[in-house]
Protein backbone atom coordinates (compact mmCIF):
# COMPACT_ATOMS: atom_id res chain seq x y z
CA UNK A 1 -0.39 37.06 -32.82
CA UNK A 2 -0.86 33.31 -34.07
CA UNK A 3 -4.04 31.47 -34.06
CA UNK A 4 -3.79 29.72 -30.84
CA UNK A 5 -3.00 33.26 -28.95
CA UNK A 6 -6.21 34.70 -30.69
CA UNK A 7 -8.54 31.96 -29.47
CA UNK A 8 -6.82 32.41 -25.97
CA UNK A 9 -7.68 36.21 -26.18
CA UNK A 10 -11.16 35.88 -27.00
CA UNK A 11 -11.90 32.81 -24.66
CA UNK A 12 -10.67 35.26 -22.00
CA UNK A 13 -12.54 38.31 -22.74
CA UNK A 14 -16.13 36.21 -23.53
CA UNK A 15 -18.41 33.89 -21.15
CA UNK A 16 -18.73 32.27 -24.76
CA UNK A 17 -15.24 31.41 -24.64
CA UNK A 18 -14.82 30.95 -21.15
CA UNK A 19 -17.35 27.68 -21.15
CA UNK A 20 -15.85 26.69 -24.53
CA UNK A 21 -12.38 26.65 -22.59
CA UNK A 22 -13.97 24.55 -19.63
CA UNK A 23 -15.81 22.38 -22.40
CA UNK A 24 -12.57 21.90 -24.13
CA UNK A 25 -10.50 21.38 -20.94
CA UNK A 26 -12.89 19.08 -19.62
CA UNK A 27 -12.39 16.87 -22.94
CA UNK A 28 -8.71 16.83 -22.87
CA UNK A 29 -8.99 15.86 -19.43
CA UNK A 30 -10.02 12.33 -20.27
CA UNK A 31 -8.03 9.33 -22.00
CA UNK A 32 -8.72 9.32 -25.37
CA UNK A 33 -9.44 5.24 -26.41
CA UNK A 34 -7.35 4.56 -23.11
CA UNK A 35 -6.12 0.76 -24.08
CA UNK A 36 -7.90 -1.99 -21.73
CA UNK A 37 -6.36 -2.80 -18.71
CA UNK A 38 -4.65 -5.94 -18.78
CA UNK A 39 -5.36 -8.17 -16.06
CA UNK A 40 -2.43 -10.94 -15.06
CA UNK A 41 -1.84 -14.20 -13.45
CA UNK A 42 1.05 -14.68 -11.67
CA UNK A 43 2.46 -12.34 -14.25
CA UNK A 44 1.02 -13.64 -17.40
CA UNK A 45 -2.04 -12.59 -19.35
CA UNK A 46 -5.60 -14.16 -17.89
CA UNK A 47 -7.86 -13.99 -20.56
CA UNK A 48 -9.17 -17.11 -22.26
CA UNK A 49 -6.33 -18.67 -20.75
CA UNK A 50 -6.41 -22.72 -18.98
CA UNK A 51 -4.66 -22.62 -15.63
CA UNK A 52 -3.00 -25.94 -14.55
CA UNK A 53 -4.48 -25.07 -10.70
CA UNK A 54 -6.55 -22.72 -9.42
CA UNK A 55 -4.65 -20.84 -6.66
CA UNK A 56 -2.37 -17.69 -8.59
CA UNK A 57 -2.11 -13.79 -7.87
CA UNK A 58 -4.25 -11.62 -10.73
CA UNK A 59 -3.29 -7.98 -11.11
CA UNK A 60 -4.11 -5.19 -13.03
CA UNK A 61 -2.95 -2.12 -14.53
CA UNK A 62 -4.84 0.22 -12.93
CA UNK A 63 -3.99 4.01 -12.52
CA UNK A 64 -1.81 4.86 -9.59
CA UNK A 65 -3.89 6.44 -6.85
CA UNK A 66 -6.93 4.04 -7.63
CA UNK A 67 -8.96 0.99 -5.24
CA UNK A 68 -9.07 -1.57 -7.14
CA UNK A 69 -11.65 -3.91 -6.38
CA UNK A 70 -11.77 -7.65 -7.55
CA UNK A 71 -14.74 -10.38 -7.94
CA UNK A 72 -14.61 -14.02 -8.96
CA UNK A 73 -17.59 -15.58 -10.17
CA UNK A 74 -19.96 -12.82 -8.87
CA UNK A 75 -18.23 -12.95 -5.29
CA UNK A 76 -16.48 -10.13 -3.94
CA UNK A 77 -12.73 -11.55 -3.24
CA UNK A 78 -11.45 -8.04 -1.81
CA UNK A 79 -9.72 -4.90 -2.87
CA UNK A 80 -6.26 -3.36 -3.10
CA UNK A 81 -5.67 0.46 -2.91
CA UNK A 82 -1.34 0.04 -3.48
CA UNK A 83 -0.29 -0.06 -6.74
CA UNK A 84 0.53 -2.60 -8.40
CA UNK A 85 -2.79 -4.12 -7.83
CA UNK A 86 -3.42 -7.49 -6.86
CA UNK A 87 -5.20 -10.36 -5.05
CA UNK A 88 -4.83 -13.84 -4.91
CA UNK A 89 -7.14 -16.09 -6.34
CA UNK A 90 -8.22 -19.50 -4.92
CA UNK A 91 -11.03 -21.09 -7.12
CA UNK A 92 -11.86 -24.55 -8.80
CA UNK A 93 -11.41 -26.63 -12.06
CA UNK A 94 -14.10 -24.67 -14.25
CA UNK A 95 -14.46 -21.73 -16.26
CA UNK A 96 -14.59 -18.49 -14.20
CA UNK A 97 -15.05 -15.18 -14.42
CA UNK A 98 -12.14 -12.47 -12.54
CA UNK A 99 -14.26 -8.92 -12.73
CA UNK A 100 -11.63 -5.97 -11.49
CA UNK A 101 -13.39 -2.26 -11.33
CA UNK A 102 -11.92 0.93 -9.96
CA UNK A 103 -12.96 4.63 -10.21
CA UNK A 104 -11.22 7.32 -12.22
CA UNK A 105 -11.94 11.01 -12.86
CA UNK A 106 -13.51 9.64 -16.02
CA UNK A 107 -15.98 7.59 -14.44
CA UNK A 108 -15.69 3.94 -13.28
CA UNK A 109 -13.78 1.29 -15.21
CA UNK A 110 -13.50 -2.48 -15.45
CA UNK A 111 -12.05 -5.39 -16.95
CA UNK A 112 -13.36 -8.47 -17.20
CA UNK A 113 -11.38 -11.81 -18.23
CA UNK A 114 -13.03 -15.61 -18.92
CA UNK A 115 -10.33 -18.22 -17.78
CA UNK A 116 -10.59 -22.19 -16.58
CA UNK A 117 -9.03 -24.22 -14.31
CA UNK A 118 -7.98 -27.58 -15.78
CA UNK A 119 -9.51 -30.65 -14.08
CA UNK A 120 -7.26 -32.79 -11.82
CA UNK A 121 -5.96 -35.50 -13.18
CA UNK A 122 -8.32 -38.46 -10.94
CA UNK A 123 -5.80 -42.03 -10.12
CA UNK A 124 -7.08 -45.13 -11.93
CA UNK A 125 -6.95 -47.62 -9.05
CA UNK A 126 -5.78 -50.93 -10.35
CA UNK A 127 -8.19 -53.77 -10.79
CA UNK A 128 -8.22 -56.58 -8.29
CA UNK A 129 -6.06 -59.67 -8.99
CA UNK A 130 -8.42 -62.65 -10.14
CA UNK A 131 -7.33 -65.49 -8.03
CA UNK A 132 -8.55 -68.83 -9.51
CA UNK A 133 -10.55 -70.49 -6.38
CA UNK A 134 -8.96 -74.76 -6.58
CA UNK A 135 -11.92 -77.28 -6.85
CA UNK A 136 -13.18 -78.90 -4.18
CA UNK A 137 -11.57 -82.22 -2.68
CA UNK A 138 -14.22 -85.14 -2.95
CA UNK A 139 -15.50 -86.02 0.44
CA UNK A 140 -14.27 -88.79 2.94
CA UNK A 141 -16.31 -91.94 2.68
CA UNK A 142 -18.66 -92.43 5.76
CA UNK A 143 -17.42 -94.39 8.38
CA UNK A 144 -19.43 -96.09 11.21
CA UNK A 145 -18.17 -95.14 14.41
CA UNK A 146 -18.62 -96.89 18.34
CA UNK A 147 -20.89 -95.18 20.22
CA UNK A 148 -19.83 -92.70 22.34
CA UNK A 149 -18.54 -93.41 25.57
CA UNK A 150 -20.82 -91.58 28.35
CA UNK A 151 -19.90 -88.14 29.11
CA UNK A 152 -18.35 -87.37 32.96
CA UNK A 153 -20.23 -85.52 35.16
CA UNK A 154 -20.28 -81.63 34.87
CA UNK A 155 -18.05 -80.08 37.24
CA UNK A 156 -18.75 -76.16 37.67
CA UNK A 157 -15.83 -73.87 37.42
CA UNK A 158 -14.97 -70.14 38.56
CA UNK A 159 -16.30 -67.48 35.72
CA UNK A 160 -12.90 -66.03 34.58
CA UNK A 161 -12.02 -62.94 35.42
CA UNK A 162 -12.72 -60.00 33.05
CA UNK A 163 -10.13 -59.23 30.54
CA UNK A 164 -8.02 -56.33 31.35
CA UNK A 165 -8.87 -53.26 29.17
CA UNK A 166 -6.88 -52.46 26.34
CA UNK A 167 -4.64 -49.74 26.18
CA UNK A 168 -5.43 -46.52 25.37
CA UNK A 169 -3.39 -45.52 22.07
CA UNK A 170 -0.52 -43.00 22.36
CA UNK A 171 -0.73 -39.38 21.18
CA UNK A 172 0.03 -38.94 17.76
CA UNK A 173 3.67 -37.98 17.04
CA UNK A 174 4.03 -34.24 15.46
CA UNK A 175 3.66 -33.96 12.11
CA UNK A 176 7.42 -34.83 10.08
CA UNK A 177 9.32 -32.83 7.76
CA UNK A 178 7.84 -32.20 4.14
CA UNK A 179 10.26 -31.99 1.81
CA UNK A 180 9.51 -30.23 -1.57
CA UNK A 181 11.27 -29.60 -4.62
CA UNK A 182 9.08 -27.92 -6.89
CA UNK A 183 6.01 -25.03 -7.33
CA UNK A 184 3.08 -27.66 -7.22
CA UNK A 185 4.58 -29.83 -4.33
CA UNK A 186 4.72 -26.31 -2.61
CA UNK A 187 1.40 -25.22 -3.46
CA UNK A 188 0.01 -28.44 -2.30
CA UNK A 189 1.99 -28.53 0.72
CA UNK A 190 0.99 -25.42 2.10
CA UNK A 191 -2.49 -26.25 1.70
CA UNK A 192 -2.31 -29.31 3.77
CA UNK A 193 -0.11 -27.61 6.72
CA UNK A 194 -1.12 -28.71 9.96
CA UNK A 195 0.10 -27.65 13.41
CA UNK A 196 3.69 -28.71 13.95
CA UNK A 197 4.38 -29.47 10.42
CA UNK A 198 8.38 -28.78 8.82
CA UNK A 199 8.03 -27.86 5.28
CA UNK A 200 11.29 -27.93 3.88
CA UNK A 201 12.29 -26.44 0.71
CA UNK A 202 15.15 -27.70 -1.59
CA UNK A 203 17.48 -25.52 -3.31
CA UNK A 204 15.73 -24.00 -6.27
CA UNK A 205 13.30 -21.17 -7.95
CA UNK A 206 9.53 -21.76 -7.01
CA UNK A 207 7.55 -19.46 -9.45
CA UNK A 208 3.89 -19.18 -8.55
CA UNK A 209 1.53 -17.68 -6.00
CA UNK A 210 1.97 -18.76 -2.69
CA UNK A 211 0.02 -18.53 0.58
CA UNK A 212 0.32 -20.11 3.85
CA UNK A 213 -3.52 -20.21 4.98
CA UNK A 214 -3.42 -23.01 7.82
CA UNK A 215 -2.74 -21.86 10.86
CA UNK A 216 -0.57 -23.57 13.45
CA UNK A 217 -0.55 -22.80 17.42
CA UNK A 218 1.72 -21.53 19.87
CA UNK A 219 2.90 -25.34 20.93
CA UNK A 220 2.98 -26.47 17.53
CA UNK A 221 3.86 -23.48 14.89
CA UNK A 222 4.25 -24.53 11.35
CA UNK A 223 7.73 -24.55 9.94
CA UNK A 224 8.49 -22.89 6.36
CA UNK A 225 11.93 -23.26 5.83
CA UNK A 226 15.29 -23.76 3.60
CA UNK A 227 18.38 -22.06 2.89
CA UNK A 228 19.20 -18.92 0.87
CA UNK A 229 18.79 -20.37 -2.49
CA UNK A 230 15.09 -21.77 -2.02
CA UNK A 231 14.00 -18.48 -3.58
CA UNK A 232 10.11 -17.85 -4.44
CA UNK A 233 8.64 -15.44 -6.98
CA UNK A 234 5.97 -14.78 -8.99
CA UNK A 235 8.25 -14.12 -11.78
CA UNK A 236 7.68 -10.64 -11.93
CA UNK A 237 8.18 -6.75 -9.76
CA UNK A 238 4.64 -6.05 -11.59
CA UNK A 239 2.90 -8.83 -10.25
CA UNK A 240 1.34 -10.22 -6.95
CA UNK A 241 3.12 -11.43 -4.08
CA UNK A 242 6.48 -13.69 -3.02
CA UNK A 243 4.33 -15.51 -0.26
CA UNK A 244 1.09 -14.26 0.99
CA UNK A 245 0.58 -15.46 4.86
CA UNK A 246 -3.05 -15.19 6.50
CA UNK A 247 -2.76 -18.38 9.39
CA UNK A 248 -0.95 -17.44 12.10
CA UNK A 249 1.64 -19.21 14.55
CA UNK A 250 3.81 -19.39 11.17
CA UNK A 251 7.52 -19.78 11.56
CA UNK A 252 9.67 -18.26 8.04
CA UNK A 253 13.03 -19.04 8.02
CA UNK A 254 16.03 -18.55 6.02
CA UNK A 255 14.42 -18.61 2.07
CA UNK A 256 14.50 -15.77 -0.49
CA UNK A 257 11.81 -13.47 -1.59
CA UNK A 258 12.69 -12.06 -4.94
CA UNK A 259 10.91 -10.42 -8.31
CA UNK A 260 7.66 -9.83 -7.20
CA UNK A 261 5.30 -7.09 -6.67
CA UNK A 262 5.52 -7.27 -3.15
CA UNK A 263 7.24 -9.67 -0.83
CA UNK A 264 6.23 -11.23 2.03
CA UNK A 265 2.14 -9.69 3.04
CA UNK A 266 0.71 -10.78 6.23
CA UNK A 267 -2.87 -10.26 6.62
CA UNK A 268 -4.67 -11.19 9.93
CA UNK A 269 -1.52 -13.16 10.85
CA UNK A 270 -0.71 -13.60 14.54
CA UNK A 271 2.27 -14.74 16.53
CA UNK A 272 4.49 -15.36 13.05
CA UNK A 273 7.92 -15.20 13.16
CA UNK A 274 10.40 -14.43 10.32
CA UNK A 275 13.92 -14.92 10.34
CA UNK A 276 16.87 -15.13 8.56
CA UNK A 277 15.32 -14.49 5.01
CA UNK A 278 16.66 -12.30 2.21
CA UNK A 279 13.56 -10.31 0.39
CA UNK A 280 15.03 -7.82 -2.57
CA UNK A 281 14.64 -7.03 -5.83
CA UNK A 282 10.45 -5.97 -5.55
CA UNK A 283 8.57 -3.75 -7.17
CA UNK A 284 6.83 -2.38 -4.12
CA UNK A 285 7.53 -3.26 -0.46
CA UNK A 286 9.29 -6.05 0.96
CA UNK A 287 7.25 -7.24 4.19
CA UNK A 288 4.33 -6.00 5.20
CA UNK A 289 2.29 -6.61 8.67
CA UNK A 290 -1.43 -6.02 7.98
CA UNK A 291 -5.12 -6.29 8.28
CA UNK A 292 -4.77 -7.45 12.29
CA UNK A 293 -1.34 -8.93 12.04
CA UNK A 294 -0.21 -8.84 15.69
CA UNK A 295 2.24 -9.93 17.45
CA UNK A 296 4.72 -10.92 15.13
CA UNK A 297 8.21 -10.57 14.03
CA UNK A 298 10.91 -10.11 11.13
CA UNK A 299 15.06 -10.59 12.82
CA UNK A 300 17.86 -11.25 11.33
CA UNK A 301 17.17 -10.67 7.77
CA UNK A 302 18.41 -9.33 4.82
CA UNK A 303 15.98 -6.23 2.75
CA UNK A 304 17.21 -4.61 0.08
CA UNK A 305 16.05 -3.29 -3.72
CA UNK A 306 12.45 -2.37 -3.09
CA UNK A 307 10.27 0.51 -4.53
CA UNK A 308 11.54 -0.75 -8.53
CA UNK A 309 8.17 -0.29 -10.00
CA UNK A 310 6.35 2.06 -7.46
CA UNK A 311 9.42 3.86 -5.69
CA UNK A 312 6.84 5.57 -3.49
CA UNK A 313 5.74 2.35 -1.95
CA UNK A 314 9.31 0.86 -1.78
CA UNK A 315 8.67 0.60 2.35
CA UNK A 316 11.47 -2.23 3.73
CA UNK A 317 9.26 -3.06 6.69
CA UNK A 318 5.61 -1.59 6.34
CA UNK A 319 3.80 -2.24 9.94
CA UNK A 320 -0.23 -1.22 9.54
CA UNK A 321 -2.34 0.71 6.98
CA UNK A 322 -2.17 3.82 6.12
CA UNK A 323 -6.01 5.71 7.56
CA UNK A 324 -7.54 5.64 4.34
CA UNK A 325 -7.53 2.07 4.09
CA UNK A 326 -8.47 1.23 7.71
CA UNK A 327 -12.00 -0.74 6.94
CA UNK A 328 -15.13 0.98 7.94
CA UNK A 329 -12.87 3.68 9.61
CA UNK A 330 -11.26 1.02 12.66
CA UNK A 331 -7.63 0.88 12.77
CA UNK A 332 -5.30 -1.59 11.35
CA UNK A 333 -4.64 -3.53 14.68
CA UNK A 334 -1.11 -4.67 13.81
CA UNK A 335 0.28 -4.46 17.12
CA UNK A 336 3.53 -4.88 18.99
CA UNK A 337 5.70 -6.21 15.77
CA UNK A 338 9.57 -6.35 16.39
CA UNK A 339 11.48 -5.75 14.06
CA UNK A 340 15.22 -6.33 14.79
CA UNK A 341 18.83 -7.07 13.88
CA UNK A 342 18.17 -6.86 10.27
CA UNK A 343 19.80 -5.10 7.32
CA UNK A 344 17.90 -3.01 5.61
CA UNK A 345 19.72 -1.63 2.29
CA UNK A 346 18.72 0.62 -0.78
CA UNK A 347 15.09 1.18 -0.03
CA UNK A 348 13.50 3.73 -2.13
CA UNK A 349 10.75 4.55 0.63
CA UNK A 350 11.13 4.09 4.85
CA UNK A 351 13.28 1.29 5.88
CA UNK A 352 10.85 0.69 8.49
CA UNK A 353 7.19 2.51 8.30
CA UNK A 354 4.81 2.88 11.05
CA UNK A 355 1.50 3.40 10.31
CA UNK A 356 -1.24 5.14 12.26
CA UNK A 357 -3.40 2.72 14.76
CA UNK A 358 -0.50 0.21 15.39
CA UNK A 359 1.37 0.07 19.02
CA UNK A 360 3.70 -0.82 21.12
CA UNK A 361 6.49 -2.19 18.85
CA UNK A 362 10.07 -2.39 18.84
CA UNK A 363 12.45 -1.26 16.30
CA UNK A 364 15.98 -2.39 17.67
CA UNK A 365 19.03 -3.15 16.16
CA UNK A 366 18.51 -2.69 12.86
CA UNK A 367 21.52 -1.04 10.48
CA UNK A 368 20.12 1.04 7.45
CA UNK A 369 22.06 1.52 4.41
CA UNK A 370 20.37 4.49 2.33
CA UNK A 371 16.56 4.09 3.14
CA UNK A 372 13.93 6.71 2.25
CA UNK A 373 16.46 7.53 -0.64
CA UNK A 374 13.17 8.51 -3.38
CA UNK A 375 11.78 11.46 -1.75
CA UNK A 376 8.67 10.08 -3.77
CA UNK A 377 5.65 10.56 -1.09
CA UNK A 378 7.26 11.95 1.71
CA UNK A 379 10.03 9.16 1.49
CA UNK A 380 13.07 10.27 3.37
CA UNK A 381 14.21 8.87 6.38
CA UNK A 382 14.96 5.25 7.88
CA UNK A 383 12.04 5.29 9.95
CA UNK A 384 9.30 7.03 9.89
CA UNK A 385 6.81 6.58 12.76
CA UNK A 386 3.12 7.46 12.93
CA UNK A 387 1.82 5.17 15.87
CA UNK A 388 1.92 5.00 19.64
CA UNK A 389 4.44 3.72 22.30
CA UNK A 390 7.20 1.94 19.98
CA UNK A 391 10.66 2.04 21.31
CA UNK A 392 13.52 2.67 18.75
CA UNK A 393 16.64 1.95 19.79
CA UNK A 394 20.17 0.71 18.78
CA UNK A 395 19.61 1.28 15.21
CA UNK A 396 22.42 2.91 12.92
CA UNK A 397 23.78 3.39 9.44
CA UNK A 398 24.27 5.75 6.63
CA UNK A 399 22.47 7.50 4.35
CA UNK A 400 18.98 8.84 3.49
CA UNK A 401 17.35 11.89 1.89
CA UNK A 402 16.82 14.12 4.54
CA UNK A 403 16.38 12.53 8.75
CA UNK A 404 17.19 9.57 10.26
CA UNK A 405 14.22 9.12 12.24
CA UNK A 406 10.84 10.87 12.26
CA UNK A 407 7.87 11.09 14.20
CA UNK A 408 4.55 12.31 12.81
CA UNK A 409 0.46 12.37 13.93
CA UNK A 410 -1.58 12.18 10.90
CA UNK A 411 -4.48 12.22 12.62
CA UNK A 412 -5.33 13.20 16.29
CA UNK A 413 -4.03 10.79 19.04
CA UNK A 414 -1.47 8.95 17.29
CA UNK A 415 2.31 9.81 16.60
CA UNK A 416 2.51 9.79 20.77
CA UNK A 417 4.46 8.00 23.55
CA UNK A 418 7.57 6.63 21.04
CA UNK A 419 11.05 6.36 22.96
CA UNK A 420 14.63 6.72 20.55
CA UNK A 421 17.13 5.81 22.41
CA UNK A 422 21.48 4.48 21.85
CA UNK A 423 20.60 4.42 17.76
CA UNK A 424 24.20 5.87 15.86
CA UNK A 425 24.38 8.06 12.72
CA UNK A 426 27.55 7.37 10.59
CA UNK A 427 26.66 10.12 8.12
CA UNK A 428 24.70 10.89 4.85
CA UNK A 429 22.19 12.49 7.16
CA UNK A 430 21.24 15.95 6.15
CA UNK A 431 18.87 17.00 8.57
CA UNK A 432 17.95 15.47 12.20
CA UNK A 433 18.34 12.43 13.91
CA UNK A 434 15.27 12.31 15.00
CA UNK A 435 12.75 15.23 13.70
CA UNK A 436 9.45 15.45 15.50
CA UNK A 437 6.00 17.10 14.37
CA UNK A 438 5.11 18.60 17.65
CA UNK A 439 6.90 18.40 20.91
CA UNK A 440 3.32 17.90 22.22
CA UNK A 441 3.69 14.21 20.96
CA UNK A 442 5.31 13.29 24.39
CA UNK A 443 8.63 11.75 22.33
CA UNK A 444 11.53 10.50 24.84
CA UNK A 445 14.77 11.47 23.00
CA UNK A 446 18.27 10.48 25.24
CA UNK A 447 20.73 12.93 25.28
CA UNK A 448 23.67 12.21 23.02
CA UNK A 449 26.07 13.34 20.45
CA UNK A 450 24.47 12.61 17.01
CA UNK A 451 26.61 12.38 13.56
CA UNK A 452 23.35 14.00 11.82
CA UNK A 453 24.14 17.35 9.64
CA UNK A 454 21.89 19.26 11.80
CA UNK A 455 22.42 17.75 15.09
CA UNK A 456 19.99 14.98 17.62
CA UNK A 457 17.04 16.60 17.45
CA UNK A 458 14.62 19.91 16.77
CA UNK A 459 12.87 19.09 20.34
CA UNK A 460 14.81 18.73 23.27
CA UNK A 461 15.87 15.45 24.87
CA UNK A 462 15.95 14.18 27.91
């Protein structure tokens, strides 16, 4: 018997040895001189660093499985409980202080970074021309004049009639087309947005954080658009997010979304539309509708490569939060999204999830090229759906770990009323087309032949 056996043996046989074990295991159990979290902006190391502007993503290493929660200055800014973590950061020329703090088994841990903000450069306005005043003429010699002639009688006349009132001035014509060409004209376009406003990217790599905050209305939406090669990024699949939208009555259309943590995040966005955009090659999910985002929509576009750093969260389309980050225990509100006619290709979680607390939404059209390929978390179908009253229909493709589509209730009341209807399998489907929790969920399945290994459904349809 070698040492190591021996102290096994009498650990075993001896309350001595049994807390010496716990002591021991207890000890082992935490990182020895763990290295300090690093905290980023816009992928690059914060500390003591001078930032040309103040508006970038921070993130930090934190464990996965952690709530990471960040403060600038003293101020709460928010938290983030899906790795990688990150928040954007809106702040002044100045130093600061970015505080990030999350809990382990080991007890709580922080970092905290100094930074500044360089100054804004402030116009010189040019000085006034002199103008050199000529002197003045000599004056006219004095000349007698005749005496007046008397003056004619007074004769009274009409008052004149009042002046007709002016005009009133014409509504002001919609705001133009902004065209922009580089990260700062971006930035600072996006900050000015106003109701029917065209921003209008040129052909090019904008590296940065980016978020629409304005807000348009349902007349007069603002317009972010260009063509396939306008791509933004943060510049890396470990750091913050493509474009970050929190106004609402937004209209995204036909840019790219590519190397970032996460692509397009809506939070408390209503009534935005996007369309026609390509979002790939991110390290977590590529759109997500959250924190209230109703209403909205993503057609006609192009997801693919997600889940590269954090397979587990590599959602295509994420609608909603999971329950345990609903805040103070209310649901995530992010009702009746569409999401249709897009392609949704090599996702290593859901090509479409559906959280808990979100309704009414329609998932239509869509064709899914191996989705919920990872298995990592549960991640194996195209859809998974965990809310109430969506209708999924005329969806196909190829390809996925285990089921097409699949309905769960994580918690009681949700998972219920969803309809699958005219949505093809081509094959690479092991198990169901549709696979349902409970046939107490009230699901609506249509009868049809299914190209699923194991057939339609394990409920019946109807």
């Amino acid at each position: 018997m070698n040492s190591s056996s021996m102290l096994r043996a009498v650990a075993a046989r001896t309350a001595a040895g049994a807390a010496i074990a716990a002591i021991a295991a207890s000890v082992l159990a935490l990182p020895a001189h763990a290295a300090p979290a690093t905290v980023l902006a816009d992928g690059a190391a914060l500390v003591g660093t001078v930032q040309p502007d103040g508006s970038f993503t921070t993130t930090v290493d934190a464990p996965a499985g952690s709530t990471v929660k960040f403060k600038l200055d003293g101020t709460y800014l928010g938290q983030d409980r899906t790795a990688p973590y990150s928040w954007p950061v809106t702040t002044g020329a100045g130093k600061h202080k970015l505080n990030a703090r999350w809990e382990t088994p080991a007890g709580r841990q922080e970092a905290t970074v100094s930074f500044s903000v360089a100054a804004a450069a402030q116009p010189v306005k040019p000085a006034k021309p002199v103008v050199s005043t000529p002197a003045p003429k000599p004056a006219k010699p004095v000349v007698s004049t005749p005496a007046p002639k008397p003056a004619k009688p007074v004769v009274s006349t009409p008052a004149p009639k009042p002046a007709t009132p002016a005009p009133k001035p014409a509504p002001a014509a919609p705001a133009g087309v902004v065209q922009v060409s580089t990260a700062a004209a971006l930035k600072s376009a996006l900050a000015s947005a106003r109701p029917g406003q065209v921003i209008e990217l040129r052909d090019g790599r904008y590296i940065g954080a980016f978020t629409a905050s304005a807000s348009g209305t349902a007349a007069a939406p603002i317009t972010l658009r260009g063509s396939r090669n306008a791509v933004l990024s943060t510049g890396s699949t470990a750091s913050g997010y493509g474009l970050h939208v929190t106004g609402s009555n937004w209209r995204i259309t036909g840019i790219s979304v590519a190397s970032s943590a996460k692509g397009i995040v809506l939070d408390g966005s209503k009534h935005t539309v996007i369309s026609g955009v390509d979002v790939g090659t991110i390290g977590a999910e590529a759109v997500h509708f959250r924190s209230g985002s109703a209403d909205g929509a993503i057609v006609d576009s192009s997801i693919h490569d997600t889940g590269l750093k954090q397979p587990e969260y590599g959602e295509g389309v994420y609608l909603g939060s999971a329950k345990s980050n609903w805040t103070a225990g209310a649901p995530d509100r992010s009702d009746r999204i569409t999401v249709r006619g897009n392609r949704i290709t090599n996702t290593s979680a859901e090509g479409v999830d559906i959280k808990e607390g979100t309704t009414g939404g329609v998932i239509a059209g869509n064709v899914f090229t191996n989705s919920g390929m990872s298995g990592a978390n549960y991640a194996d179908s195209w859809i998974d759906v965990k809310g109430n009253g969506y209708r999924i229909e005329g969806n196909s493709g190829l390809g996925t770990r285990l089921d097409a589509f699949q309905v769960h209730s994580v918690l009681a009341g949700w998972g219920t009323g969803n309809v699958f209807r005219g949505n093809t399998v081509q094959g690479g489907v092991p198990g169901y087309e549709v696979w349902v929790q409970s046939a107490s969920l009230n699901t609506t399945i249509a009868c049809a032949s299914s190209g699923a290994a194991r057939g339609l459904s394990n409920i019946a349809c109807r």
